[in-house]
N, C-alpha and C. Protein backbone atom coordinates (compact mmCIF):
# COMPACT_ATOMS: atom_id res chain seq x y z
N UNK A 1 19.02 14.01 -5.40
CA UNK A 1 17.99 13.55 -4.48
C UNK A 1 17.04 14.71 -4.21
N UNK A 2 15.94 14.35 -4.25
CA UNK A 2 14.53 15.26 -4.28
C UNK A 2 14.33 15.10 -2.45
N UNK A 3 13.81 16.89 -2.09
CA UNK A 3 13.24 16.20 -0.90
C UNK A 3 14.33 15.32 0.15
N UNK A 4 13.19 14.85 1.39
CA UNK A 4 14.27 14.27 2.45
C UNK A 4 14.19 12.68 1.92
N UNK A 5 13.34 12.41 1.87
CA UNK A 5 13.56 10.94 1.07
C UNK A 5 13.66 10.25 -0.38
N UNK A 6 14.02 11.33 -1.21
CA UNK A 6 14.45 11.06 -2.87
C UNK A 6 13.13 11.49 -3.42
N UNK A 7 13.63 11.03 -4.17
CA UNK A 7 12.23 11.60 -5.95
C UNK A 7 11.03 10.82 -5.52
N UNK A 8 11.50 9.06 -5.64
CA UNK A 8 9.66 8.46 -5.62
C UNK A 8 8.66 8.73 -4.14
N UNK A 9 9.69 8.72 -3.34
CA UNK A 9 9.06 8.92 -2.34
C UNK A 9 8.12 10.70 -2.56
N UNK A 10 9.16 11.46 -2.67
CA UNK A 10 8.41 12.84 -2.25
C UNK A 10 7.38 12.52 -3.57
N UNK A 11 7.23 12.90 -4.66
CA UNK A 11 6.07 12.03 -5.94
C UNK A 11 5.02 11.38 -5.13
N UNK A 12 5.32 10.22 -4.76
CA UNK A 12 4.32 9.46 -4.31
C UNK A 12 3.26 9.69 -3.33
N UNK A 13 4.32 10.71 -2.22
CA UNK A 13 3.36 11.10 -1.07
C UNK A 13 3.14 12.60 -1.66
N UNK A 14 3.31 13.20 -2.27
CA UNK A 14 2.66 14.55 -2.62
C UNK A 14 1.48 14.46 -3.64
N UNK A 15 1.52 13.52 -4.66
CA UNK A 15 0.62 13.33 -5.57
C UNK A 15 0.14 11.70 -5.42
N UNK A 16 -0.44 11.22 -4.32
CA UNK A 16 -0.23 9.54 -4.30
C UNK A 16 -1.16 9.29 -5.25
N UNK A 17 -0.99 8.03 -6.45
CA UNK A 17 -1.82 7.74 -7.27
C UNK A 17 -2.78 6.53 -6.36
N UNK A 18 -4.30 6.44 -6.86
CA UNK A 18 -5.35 5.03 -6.16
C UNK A 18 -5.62 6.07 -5.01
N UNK A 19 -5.35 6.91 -4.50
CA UNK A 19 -6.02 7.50 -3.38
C UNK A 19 -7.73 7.28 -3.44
N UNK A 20 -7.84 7.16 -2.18
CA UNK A 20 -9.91 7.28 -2.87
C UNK A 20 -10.14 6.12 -2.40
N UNK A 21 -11.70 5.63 -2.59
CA UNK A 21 -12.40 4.45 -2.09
C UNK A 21 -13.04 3.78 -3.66
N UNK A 22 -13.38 2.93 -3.14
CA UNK A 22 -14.30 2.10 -4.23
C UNK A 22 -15.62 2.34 -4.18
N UNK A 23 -16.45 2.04 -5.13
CA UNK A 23 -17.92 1.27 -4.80
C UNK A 23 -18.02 -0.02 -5.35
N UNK A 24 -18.22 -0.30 -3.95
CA UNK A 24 -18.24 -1.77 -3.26
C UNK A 24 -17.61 -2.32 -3.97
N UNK A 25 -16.31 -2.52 -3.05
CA UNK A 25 -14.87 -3.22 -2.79
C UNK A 25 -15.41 -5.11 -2.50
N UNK A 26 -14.33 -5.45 -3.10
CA UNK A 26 -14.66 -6.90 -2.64
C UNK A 26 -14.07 -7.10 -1.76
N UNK A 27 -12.86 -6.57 -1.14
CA UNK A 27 -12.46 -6.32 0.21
C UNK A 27 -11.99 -5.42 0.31
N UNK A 28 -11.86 -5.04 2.20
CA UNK A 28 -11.53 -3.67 2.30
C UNK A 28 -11.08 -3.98 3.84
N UNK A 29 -9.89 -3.65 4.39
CA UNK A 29 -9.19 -3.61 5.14
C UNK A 29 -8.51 -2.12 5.61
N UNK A 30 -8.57 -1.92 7.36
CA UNK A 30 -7.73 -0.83 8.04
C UNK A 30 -7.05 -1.41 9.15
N UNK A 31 -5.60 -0.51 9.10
CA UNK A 31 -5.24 -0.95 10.51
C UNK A 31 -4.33 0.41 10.62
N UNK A 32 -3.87 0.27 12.04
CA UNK A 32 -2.94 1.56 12.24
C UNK A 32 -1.76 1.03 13.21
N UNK A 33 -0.84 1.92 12.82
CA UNK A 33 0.68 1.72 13.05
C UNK A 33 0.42 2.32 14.55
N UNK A 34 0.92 1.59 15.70
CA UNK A 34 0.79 1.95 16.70
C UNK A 34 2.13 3.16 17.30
N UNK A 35 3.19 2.72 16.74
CA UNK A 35 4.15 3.31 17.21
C UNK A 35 3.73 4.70 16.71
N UNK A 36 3.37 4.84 15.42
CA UNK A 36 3.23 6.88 15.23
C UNK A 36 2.05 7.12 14.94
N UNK A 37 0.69 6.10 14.95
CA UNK A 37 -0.63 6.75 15.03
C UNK A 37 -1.37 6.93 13.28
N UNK A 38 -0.06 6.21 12.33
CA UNK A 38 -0.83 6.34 10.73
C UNK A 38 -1.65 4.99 10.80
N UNK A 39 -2.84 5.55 9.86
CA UNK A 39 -3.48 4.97 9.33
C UNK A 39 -3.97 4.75 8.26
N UNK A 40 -3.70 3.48 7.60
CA UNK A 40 -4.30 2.98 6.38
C UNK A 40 -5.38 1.99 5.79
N UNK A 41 -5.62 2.73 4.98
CA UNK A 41 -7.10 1.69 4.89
C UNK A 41 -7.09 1.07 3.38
N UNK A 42 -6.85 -0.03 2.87
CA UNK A 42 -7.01 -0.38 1.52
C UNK A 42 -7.86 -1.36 0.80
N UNK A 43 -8.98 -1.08 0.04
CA UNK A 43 -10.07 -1.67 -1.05
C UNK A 43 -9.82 -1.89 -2.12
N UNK A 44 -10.13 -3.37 -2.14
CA UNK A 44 -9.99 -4.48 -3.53
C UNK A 44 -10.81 -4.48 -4.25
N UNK A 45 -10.94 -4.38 -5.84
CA UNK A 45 -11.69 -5.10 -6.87
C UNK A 45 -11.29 -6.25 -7.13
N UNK A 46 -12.20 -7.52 -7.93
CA UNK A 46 -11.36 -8.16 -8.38
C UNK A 46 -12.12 -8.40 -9.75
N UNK A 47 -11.50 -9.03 -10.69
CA UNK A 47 -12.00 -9.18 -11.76
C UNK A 47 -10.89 -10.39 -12.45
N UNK A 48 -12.13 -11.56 -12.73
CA UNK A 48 -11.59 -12.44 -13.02
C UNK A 48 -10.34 -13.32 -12.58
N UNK A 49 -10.51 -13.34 -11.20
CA UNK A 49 -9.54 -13.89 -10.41
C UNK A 49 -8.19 -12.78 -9.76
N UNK A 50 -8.24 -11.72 -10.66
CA UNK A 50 -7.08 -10.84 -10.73
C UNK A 50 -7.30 -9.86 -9.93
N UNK A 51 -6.46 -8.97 -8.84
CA UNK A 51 -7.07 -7.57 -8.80
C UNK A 51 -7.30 -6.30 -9.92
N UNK A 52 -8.62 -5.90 -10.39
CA UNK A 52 -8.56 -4.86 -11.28
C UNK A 52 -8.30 -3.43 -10.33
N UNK A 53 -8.29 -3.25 -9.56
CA UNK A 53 -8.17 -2.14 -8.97
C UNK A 53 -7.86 -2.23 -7.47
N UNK A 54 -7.17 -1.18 -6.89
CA UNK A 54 -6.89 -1.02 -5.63
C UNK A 54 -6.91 0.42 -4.95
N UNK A 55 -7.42 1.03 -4.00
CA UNK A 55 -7.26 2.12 -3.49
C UNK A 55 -7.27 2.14 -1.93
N UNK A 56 -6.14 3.18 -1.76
CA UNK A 56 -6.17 3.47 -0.45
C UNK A 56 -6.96 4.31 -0.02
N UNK A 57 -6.88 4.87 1.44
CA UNK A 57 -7.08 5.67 2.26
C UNK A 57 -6.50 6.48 3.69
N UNK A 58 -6.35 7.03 4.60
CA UNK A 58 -6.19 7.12 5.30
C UNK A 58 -5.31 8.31 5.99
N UNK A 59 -4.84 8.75 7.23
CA UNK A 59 -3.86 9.79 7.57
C UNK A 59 -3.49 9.56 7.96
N UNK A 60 -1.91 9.90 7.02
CA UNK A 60 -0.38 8.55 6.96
C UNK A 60 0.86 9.70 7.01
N UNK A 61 1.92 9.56 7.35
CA UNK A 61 3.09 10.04 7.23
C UNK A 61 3.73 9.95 5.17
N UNK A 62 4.27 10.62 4.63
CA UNK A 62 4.67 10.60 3.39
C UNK A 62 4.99 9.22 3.06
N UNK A 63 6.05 8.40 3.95
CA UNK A 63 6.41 7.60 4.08
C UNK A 63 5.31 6.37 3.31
N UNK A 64 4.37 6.77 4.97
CA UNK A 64 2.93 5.30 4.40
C UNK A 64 2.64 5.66 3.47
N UNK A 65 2.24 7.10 2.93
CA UNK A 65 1.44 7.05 1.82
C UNK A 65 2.05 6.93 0.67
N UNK A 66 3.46 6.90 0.60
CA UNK A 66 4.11 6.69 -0.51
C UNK A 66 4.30 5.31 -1.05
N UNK A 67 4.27 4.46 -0.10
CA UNK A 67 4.27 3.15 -0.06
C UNK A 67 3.20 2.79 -0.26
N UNK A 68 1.38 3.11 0.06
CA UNK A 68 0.43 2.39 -0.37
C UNK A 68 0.12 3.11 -2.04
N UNK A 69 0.82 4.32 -1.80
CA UNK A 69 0.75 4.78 -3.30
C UNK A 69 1.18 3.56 -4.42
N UNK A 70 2.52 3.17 -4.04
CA UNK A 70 3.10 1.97 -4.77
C UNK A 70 2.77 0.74 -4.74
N UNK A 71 2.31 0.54 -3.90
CA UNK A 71 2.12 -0.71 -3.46
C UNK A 71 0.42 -1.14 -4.28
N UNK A 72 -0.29 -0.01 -4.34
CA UNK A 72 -1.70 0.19 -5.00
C UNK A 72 -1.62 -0.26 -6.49
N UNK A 73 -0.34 0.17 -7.10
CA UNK A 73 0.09 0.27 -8.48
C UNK A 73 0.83 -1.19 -8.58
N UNK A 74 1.75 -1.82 -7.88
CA UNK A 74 2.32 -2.70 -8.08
C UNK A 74 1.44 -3.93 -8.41
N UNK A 75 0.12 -4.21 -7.41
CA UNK A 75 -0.60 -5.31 -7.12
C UNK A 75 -1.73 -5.42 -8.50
N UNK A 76 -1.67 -4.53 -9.07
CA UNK A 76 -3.04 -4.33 -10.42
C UNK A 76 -2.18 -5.47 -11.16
N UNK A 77 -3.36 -6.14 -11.29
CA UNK A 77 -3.26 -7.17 -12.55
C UNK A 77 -2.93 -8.79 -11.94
N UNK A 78 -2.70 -8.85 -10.49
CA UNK A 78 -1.97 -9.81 -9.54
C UNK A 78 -2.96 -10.31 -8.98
N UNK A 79 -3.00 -11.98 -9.14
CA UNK A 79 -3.30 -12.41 -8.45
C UNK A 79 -3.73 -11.80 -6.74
N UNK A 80 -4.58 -11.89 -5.73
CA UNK A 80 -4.75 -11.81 -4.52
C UNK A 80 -3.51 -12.64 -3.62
N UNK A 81 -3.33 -14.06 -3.81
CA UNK A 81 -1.65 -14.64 -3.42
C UNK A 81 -0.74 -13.77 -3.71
N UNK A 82 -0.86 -13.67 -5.23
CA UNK A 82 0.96 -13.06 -5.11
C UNK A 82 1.17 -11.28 -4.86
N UNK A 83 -0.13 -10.73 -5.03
CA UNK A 83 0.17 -9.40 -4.20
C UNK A 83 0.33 -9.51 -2.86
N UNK A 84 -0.19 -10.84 -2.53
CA UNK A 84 -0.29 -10.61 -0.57
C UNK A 84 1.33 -11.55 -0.37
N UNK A 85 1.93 -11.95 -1.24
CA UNK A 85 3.41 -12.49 -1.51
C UNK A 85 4.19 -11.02 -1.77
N UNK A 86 4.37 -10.01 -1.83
CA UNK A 86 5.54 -8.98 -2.20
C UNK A 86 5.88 -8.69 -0.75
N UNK A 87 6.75 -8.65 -0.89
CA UNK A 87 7.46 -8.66 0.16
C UNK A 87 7.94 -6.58 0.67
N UNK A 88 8.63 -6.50 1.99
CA UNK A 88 8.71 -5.31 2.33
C UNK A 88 9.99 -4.59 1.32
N UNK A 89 10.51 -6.07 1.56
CA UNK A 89 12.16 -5.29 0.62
C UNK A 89 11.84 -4.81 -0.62
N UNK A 90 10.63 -5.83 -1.75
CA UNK A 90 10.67 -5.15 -3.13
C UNK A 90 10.19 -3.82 -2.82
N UNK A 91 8.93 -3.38 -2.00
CA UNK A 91 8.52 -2.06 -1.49
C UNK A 91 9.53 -1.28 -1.49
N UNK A 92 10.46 -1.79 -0.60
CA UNK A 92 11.32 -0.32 -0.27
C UNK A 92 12.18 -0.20 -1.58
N UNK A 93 12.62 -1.50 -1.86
CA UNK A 93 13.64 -1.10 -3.35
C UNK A 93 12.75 -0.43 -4.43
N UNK A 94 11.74 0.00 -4.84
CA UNK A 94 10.83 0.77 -5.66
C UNK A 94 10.66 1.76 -5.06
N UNK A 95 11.11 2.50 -4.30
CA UNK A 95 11.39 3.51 -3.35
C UNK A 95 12.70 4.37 -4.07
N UNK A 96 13.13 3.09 -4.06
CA UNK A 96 14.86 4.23 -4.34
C UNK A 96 15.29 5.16 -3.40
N UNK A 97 15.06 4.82 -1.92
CA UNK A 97 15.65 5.22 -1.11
C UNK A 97 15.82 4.56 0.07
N UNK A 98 16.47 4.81 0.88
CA UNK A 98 17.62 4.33 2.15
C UNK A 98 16.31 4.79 3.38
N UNK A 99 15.79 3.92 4.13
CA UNK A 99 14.87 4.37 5.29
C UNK A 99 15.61 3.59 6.34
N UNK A 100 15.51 4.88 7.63
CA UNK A 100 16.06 4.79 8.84
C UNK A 100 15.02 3.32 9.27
N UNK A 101 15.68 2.87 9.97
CA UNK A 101 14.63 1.48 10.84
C UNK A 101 13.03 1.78 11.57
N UNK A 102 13.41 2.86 12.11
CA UNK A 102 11.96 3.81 12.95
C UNK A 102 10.93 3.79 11.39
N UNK A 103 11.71 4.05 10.09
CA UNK A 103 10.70 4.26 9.41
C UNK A 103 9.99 3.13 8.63
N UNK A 104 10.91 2.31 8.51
CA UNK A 104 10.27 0.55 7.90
C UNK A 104 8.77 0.15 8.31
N UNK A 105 8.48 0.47 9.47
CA UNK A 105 7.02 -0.10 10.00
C UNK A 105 6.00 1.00 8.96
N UNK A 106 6.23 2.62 8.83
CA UNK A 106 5.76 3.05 8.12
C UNK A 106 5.48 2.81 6.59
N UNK A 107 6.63 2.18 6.02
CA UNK A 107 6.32 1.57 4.70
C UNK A 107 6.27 -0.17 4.85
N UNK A 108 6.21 -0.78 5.82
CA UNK A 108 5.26 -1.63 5.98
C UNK A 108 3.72 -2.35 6.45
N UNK A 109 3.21 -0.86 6.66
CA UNK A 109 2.08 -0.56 7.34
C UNK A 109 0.68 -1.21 5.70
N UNK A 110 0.95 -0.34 5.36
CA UNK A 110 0.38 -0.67 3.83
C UNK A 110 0.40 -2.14 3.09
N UNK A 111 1.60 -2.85 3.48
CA UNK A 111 1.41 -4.29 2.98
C UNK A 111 0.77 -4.80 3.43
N UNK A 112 0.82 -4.79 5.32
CA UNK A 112 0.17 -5.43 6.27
C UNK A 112 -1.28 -5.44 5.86
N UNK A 113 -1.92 -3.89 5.52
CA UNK A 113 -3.17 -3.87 5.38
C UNK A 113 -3.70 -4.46 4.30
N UNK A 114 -2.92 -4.72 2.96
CA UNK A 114 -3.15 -4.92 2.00
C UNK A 114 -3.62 -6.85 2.13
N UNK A 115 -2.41 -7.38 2.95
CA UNK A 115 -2.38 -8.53 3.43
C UNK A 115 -4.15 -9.03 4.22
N UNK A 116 -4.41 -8.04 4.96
CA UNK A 116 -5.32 -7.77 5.65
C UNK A 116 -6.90 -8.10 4.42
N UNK A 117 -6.36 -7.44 3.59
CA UNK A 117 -7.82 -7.08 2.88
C UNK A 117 -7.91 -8.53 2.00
N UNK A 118 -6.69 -8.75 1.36
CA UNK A 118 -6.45 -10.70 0.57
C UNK A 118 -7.09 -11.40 1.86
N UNK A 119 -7.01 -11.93 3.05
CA UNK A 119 -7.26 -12.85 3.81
C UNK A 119 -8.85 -12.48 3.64
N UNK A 120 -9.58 -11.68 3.23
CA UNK A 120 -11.05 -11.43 3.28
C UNK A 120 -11.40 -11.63 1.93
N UNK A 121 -11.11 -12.18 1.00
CA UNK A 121 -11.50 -12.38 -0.46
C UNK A 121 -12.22 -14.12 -0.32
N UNK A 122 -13.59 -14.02 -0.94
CA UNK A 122 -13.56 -15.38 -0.88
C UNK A 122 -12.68 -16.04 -1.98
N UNK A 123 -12.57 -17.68 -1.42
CA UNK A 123 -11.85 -18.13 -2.28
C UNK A 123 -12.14 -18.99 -3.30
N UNK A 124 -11.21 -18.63 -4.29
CA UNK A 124 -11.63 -19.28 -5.40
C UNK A 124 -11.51 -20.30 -6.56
């Protein structure tokens, strides 16, 4: 085990891949975790019904950012439904690690927003 929270995690939040913004996102969603003050912000492409791209933003605990790191990567190629369908558990199981309860809202912070940014896509 790498680090306090394993390999993907420390990876993800030390080098997060999709970091960055778009030009002009077809949606773009922020919200922040009230309990510890992270914030994430995440922008959609879409292309041909599909997401072609996704990037985050924001100042997050390793945790969040490791999770919108993944979560950025998971959703390419997905439908807007079924990325805003993954659930917290596949998140954390692509983690490959064990998170205390205090920390779940942190790697569910990123879906939420992601969720956030699908409900703003027109539909199609």
């Amino acid at each position: 085990m790498s680090g306090l929270y394993g390999k993907v995690i420390d990876d993800h939040g030390k080098r997060p891949r999709n970091r960055g913004s778009l030009e002009e996102p077809d949606a773009a969603h922020e919200d922040v975790n009230p309990l510890c003050g992270d914030r994430i912000r995440i922008e959609l492409r879409l292309e041909d019904g599909r997401i072609a791209e996704a990037r985050f933003g924001g100042s997050a605990c390793m945790v969040a950012v490791a999770s919108a790191s993944l979560l950025t990567e998971m959703v390419r190629s997905l439908p807007p439904g079924e990325a805003a369908a993954l659930t917290l558990d596949r998140i954390v199981s692509e983690m490959h690690a064990e998170l205390r309860p205090a920390r779940l809202s942190c790697a569910e912070l990123p879906l939420s927003v992601l969720r956030g940014a699908v409900k703003q896509l027109p539909e199609r």
